[in-house]
Each structure stands twice: as structure tokens, then as C-alpha cells.
PDB file of N, CA and C in Angstrom:
ATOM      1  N   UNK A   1      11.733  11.049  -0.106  1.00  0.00           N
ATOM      2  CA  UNK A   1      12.850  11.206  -1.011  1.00  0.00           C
ATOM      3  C   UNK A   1      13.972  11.945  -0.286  1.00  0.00           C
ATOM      4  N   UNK A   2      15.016  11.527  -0.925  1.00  0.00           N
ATOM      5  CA  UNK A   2      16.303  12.412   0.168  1.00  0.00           C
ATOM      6  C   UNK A   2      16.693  13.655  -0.578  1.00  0.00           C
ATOM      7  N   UNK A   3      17.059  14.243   0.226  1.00  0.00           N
ATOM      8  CA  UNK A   3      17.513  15.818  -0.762  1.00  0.00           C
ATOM      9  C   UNK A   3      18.768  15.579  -1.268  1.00  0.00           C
ATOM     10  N   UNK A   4      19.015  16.050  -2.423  1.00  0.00           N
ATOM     11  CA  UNK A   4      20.657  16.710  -2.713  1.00  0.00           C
ATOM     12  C   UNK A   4      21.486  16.956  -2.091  1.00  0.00           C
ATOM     13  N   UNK A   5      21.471  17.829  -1.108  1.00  0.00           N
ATOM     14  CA  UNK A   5      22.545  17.571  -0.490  1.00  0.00           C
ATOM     15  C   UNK A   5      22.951  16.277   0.531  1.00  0.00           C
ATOM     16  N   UNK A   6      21.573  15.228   0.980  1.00  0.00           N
ATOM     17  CA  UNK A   6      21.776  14.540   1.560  1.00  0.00           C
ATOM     18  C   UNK A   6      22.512  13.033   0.786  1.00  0.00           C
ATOM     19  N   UNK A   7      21.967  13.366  -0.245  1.00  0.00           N
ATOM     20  CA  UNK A   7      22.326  12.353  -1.504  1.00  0.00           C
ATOM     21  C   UNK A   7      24.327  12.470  -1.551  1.00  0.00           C
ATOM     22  N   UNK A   8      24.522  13.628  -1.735  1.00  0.00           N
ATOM     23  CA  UNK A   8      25.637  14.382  -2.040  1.00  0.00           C
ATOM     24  C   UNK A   8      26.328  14.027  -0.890  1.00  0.00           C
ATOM     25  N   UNK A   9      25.816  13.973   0.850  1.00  0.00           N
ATOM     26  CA  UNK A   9      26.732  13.564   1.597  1.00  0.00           C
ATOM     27  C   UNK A   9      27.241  12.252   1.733  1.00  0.00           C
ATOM     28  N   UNK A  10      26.090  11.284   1.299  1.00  0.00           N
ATOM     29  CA  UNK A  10      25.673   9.758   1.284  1.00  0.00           C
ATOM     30  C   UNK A  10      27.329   9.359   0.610  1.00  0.00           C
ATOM     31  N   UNK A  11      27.191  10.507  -0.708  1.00  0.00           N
ATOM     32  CA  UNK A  11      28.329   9.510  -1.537  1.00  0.00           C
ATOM     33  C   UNK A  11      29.710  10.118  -1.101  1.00  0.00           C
ATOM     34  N   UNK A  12      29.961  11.144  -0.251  1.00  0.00           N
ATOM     35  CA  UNK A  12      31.553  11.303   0.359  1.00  0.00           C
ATOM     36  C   UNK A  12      31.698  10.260   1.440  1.00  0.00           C
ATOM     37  N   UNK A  13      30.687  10.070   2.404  1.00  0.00           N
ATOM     38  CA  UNK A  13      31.022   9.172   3.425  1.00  0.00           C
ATOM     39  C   UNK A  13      31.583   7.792   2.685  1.00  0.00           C
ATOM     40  N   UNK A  14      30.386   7.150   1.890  1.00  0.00           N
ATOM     41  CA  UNK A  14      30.965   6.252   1.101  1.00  0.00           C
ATOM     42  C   UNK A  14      32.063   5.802   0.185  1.00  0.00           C
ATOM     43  N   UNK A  15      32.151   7.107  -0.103  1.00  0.00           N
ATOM     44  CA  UNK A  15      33.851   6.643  -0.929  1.00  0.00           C
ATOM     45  C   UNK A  15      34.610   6.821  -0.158  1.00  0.00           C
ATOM     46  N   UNK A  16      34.660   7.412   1.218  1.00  0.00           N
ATOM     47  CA  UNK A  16      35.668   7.938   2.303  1.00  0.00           C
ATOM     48  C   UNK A  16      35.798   6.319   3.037  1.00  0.00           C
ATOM     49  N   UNK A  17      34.752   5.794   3.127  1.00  0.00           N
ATOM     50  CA  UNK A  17      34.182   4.851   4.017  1.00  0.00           C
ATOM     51  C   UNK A  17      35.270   3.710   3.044  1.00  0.00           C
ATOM     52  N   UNK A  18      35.107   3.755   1.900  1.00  0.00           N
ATOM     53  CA  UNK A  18      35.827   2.583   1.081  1.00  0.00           C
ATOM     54  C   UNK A  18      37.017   2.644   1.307  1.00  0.00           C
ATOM     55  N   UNK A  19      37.574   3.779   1.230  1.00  0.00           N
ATOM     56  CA  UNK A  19      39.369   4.207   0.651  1.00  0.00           C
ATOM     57  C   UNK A  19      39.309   3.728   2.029  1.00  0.00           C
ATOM     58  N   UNK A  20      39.030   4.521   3.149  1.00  0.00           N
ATOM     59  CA  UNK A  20      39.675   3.861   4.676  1.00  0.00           C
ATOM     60  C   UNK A  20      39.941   2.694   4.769  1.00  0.00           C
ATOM     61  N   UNK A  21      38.799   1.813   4.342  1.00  0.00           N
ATOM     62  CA  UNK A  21      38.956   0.203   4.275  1.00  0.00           C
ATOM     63  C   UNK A  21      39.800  -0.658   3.009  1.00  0.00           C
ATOM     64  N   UNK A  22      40.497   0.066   2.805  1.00  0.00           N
ATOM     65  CA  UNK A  22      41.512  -0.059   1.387  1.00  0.00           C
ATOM     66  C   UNK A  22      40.685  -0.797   0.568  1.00  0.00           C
ATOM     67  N   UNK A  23      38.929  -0.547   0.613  1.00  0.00           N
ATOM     68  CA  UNK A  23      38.321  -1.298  -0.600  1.00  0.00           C
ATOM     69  C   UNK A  23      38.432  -0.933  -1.707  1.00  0.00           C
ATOM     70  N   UNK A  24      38.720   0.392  -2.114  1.00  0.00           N
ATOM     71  CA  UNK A  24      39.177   0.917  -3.378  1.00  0.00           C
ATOM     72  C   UNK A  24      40.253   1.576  -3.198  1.00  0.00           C
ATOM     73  N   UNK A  25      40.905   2.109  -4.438  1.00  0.00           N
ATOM     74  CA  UNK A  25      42.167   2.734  -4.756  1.00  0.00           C
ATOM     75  C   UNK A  25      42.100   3.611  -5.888  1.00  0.00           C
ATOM     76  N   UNK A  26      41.551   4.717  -5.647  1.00  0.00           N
ATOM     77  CA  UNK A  26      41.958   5.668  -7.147  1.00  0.00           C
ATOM     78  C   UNK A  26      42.951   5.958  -7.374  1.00  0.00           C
ATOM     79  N   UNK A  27      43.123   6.501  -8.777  1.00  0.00           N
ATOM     80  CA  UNK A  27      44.303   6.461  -9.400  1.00  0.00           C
ATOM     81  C   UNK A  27      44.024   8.072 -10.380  1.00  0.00           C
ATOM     82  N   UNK A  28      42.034   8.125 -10.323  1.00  0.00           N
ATOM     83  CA  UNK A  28      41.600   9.069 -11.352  1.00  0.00           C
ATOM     84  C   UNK A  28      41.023   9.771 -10.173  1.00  0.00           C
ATOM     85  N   UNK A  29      40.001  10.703 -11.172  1.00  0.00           N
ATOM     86  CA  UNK A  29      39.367  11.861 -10.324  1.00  0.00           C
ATOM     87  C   UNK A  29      38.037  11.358  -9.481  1.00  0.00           C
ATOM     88  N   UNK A  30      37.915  11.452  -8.258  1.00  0.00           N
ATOM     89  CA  UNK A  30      37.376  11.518  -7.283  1.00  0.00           C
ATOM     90  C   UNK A  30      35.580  11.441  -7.453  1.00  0.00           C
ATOM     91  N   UNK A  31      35.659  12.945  -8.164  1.00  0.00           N
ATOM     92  CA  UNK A  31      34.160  13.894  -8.159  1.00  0.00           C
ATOM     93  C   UNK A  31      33.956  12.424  -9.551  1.00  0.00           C
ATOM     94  N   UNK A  32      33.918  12.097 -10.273  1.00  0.00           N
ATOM     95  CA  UNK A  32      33.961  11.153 -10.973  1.00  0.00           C
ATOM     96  C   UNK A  32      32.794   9.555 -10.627  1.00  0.00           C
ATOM     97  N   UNK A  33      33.647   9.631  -9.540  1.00  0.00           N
ATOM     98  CA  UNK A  33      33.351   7.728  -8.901  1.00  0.00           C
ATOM     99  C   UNK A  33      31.828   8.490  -7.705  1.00  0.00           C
ATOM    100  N   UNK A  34      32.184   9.490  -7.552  1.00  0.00           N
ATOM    101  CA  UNK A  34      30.907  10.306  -6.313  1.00  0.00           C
ATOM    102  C   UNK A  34      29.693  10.261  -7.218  1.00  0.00           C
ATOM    103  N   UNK A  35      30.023  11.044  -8.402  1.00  0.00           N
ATOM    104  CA  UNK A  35      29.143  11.171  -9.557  1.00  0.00           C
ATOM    105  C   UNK A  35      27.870   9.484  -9.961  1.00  0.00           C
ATOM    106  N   UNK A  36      29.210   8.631 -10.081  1.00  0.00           N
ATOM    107  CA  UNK A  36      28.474   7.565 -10.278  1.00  0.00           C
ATOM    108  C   UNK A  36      27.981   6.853  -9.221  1.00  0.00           C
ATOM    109  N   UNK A  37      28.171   7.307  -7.932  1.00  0.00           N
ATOM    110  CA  UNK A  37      27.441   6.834  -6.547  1.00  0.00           C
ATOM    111  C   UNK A  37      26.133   7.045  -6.385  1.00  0.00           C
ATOM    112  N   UNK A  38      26.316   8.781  -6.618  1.00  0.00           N
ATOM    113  CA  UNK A  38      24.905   9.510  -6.722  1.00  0.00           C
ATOM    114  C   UNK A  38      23.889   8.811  -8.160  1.00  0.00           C
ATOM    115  N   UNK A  39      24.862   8.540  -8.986  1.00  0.00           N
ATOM    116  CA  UNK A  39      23.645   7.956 -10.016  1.00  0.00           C
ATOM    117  C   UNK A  39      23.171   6.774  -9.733  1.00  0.00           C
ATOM    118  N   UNK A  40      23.908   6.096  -8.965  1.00  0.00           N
ATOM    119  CA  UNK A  40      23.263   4.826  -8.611  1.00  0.00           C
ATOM    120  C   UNK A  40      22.418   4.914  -7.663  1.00  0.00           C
ATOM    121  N   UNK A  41      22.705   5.820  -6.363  1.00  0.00           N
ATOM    122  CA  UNK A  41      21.455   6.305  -5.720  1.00  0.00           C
ATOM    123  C   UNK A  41      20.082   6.423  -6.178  1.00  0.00           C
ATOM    124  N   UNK A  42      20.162   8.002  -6.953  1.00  0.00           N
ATOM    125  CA  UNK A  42      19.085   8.284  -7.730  1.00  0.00           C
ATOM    126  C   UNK A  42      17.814   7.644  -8.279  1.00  0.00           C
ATOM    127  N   UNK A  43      19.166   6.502  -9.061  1.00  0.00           N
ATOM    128  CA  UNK A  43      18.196   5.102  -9.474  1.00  0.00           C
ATOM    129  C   UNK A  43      17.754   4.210  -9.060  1.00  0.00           C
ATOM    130  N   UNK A  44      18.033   3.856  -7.687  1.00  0.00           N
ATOM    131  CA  UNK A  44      17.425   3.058  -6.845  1.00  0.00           C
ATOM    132  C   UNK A  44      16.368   3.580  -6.240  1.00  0.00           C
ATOM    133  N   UNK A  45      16.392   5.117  -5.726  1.00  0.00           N
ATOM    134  CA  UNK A  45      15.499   5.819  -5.033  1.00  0.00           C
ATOM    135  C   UNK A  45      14.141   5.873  -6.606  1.00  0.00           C
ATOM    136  N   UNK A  46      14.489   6.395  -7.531  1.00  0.00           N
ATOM    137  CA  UNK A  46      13.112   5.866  -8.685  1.00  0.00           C
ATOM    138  C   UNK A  46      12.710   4.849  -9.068  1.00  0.00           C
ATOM    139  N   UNK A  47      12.999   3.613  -8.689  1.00  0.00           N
ATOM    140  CA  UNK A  47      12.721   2.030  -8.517  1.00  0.00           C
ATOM    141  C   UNK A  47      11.714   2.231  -7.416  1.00  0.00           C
ATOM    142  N   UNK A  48      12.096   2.321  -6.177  1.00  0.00           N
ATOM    143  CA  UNK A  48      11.502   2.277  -5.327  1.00  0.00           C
ATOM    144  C   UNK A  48      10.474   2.730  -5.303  1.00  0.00           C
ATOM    145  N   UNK A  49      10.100   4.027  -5.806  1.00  0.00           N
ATOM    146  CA  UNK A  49       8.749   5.058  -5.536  1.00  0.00           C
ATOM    147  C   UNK A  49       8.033   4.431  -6.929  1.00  0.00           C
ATOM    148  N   UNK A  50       8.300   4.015  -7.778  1.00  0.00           N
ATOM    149  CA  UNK A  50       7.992   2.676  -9.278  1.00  0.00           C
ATOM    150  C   UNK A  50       6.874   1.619  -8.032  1.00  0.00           C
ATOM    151  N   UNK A  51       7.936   1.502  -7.424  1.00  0.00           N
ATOM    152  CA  UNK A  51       7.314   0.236  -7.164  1.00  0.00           C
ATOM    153  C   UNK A  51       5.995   0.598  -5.942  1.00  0.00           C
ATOM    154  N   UNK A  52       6.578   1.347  -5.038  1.00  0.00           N
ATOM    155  CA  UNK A  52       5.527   2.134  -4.574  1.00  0.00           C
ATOM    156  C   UNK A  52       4.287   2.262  -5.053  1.00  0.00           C
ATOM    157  N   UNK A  53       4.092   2.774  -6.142  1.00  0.00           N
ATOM    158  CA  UNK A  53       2.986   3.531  -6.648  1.00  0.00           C
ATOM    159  C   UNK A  53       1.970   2.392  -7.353  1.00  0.00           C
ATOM    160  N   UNK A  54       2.851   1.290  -7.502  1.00  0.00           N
ATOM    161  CA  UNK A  54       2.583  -0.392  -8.158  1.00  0.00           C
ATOM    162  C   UNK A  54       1.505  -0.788  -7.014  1.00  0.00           C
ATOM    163  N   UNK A  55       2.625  -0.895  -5.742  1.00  0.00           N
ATOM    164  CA  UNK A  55       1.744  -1.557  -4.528  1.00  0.00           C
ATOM    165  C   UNK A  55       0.242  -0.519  -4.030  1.00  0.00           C
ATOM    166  N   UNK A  56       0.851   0.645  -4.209  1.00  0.00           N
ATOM    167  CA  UNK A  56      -0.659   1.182  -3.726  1.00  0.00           C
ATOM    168  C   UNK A  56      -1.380   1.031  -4.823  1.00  0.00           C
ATOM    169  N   UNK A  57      -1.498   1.307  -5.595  1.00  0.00           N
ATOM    170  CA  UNK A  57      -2.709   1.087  -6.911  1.00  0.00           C
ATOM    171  C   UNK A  57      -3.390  -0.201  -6.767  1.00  0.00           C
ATOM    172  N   UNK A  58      -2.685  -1.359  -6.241  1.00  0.00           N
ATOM    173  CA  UNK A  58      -2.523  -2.883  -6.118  1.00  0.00           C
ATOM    174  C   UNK A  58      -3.414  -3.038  -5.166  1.00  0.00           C
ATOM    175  N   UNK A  59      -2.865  -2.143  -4.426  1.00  0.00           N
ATOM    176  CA  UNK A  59      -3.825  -2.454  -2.767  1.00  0.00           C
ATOM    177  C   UNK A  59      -5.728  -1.933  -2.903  1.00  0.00           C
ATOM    178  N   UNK A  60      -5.058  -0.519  -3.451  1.00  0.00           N
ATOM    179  CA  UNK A  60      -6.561   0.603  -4.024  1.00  0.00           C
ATOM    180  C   UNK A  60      -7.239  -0.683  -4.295  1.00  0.00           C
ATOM    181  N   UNK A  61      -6.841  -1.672  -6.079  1.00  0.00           N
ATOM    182  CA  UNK A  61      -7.567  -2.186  -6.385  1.00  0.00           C
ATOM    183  C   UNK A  61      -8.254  -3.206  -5.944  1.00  0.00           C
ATOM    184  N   UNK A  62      -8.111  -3.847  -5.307  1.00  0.00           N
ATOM    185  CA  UNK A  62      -8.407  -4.888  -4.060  1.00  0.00           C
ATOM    186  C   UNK A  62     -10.314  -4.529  -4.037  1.00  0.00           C
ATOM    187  N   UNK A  63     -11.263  -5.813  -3.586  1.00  0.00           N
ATOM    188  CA  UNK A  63     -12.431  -5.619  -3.887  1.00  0.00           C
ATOM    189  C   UNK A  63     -13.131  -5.101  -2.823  1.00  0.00           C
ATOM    190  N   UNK A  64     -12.090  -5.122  -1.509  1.00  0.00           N
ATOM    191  CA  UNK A  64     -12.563  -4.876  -0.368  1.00  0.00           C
ATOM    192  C   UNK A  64     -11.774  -3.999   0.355  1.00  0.00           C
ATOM    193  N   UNK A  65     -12.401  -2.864   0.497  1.00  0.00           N
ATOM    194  CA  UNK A  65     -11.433  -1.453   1.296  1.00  0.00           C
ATOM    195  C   UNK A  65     -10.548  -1.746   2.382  1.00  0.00           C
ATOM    196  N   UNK A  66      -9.123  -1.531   2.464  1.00  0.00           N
ATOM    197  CA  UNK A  66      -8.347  -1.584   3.273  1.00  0.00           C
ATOM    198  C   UNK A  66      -7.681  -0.172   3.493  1.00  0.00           C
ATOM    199  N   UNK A  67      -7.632  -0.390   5.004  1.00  0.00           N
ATOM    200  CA  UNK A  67      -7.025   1.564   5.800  1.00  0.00           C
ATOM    201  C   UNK A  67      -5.604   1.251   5.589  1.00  0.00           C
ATOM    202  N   UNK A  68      -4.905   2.328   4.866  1.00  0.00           N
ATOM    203  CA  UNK A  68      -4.347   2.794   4.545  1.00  0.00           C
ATOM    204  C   UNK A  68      -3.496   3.097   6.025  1.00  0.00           C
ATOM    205  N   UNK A  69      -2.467   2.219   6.738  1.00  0.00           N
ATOM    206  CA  UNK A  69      -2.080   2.364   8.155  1.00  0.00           C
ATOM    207  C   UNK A  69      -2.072   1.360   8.837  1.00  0.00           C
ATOM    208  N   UNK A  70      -3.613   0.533   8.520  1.00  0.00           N
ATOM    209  CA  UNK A  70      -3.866  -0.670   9.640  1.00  0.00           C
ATOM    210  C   UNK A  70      -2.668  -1.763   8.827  1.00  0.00           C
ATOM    211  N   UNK A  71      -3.086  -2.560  10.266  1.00  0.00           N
ATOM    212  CA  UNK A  71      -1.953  -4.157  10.342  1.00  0.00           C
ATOM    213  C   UNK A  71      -2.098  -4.232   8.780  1.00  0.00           C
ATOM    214  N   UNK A  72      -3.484  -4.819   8.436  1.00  0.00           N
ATOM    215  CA  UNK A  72      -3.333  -5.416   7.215  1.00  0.00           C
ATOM    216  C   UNK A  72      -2.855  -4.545   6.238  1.00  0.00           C
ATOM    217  N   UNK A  73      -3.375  -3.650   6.024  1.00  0.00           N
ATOM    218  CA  UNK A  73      -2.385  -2.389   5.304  1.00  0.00           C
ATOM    219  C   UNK A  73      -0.908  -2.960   5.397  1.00  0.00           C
ATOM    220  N   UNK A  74      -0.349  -3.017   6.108  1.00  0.00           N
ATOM    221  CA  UNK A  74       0.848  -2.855   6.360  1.00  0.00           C
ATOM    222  C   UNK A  74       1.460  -3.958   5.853  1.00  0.00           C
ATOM    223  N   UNK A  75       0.820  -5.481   6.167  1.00  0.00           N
ATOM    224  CA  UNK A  75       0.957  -6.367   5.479  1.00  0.00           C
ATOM    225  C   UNK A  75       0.948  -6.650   4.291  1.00  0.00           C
ATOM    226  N   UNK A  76       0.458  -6.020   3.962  1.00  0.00           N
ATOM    227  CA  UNK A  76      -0.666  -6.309   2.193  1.00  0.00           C
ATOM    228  C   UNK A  76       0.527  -5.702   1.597  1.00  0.00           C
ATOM    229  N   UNK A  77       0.939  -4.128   1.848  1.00  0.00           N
ATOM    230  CA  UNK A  77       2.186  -3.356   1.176  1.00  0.00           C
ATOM    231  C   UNK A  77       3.285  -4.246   1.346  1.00  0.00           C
ATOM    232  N   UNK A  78       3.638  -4.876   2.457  1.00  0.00           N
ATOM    233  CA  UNK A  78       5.116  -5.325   2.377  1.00  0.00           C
ATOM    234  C   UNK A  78       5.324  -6.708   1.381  1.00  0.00           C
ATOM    235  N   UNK A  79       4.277  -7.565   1.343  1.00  0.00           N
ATOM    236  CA  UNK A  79       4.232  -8.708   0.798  1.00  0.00           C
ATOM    237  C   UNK A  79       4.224  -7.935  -0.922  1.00  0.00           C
ATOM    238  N   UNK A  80       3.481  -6.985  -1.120  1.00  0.00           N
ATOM    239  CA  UNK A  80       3.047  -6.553  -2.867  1.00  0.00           C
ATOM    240  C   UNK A  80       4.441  -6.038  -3.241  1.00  0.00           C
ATOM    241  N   UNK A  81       5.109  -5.359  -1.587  1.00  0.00           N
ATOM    242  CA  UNK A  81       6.471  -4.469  -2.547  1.00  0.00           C
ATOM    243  C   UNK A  81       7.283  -5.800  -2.716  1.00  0.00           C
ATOM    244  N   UNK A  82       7.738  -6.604  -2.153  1.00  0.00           N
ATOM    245  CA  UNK A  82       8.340  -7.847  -2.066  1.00  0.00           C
ATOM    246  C   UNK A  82       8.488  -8.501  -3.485  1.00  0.00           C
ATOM    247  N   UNK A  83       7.136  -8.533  -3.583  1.00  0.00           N
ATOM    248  CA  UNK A  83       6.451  -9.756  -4.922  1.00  0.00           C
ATOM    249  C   UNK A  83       7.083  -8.216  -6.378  1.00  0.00           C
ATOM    250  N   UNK A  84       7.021  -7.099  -6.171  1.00  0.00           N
ATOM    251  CA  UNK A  84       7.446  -6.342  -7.445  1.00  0.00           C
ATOM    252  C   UNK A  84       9.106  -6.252  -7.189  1.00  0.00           C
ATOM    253  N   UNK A  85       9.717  -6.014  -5.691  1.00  0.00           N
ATOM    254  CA  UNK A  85      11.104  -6.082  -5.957  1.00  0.00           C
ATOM    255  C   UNK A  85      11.864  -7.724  -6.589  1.00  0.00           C
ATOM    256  N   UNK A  86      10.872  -8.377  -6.402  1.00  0.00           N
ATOM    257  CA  UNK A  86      10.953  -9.886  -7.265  1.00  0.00           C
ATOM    258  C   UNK A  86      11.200  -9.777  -8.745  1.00  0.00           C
ATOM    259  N   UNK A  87       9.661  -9.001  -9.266  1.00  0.00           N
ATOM    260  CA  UNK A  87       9.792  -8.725 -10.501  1.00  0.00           C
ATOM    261  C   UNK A  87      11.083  -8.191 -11.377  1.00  0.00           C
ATOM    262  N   UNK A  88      11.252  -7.144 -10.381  1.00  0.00           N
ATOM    263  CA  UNK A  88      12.555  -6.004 -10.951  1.00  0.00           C
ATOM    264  C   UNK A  88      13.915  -6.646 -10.863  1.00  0.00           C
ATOM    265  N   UNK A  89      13.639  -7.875 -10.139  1.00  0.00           N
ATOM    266  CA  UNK A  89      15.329  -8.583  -9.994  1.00  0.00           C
ATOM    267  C   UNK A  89      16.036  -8.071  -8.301  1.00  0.00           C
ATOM    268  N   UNK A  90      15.332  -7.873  -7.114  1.00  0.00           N
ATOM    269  CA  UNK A  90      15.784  -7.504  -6.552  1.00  0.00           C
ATOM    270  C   UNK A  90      17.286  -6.559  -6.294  1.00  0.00           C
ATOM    271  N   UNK A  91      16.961  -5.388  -5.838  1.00  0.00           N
ATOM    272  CA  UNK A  91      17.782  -4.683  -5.863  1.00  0.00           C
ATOM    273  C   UNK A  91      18.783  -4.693  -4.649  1.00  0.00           C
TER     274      UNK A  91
END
């Protein structure tokens, strides 16, 4: 998970990053549009660990023990997070 303040830097670069590229233009307050950066953050970062907790339970349940690390591990998670960021409408 990212910290607060890293969250908090994420969204100045980004609105800095926009205005440079004349992709946006305010007209209102600033701390405002940051505000709703960080909330959109937030909410993507609790999707994710959602879905997380989906694929490992997914994997746990499986009839035949898989390490937690190995290839197939690794496989098994990316294909399960895949198939739930499907579910959720890809983000």
C-alpha cells in the first residue's frame, strides 16, 4: 500500500504533469481536483487488495497445494487477478 504522503505526492505531480501539457485548465481551487485524484487513487488501491485477497483464497482453495512464490504460483495469481479485474470491469 502507498503511504499518504506518497499518495499526496502522486496527485501534485499529476495535476502539475496535466496543466504543463495544457491538458487541463482551472479556473477553481486546486486542493479540490488533488482531493479528487487522491480519491480516485484510494479507490483503485482498495479494488486491488479486493481482488487480491479473491485470488489468494482462490488459489488456497485449489485441491492441490501450490507454493506460494513458485512459477505456477505466479501463474495461477496472474491469470485469477485477470479473470476478477474482468469481473470488476477492468480498471
Amino acid at each position: 500500500m502507498l503511504s499518504d504522503d506518497k499518495i499526496n505526492h502522486i496527485s501534485h505531480v499529476l495535476l502539475e504533469g496535466l496543466k504543463e501539457k495544457g491538458l487541463i485548465v482551472l479556473e477553481e481551487d486546486e486542493s479540490a481536483v488533488r482531493r479528487e485524484i487522491k480519491r480516485t487513487i484510494y479507490g483503485y488501491l482498495k479494488i486491488n487488495d479486493e481482488i487480491d485477497g479473491v485470488v489468494k483464497r482462490k488459489i488456497n482453495s485449489l485441491s492441490r497445494s501450490v507454493v506460494e512464490g513458485s512459477a505456477e504460483w505466479d501463474i495461477l495469481y496472474k491469470k485469477y487477478f485477470e479473470e476478477e479485474e474482468n469481473k470488476k470491469g477492468k480498471l
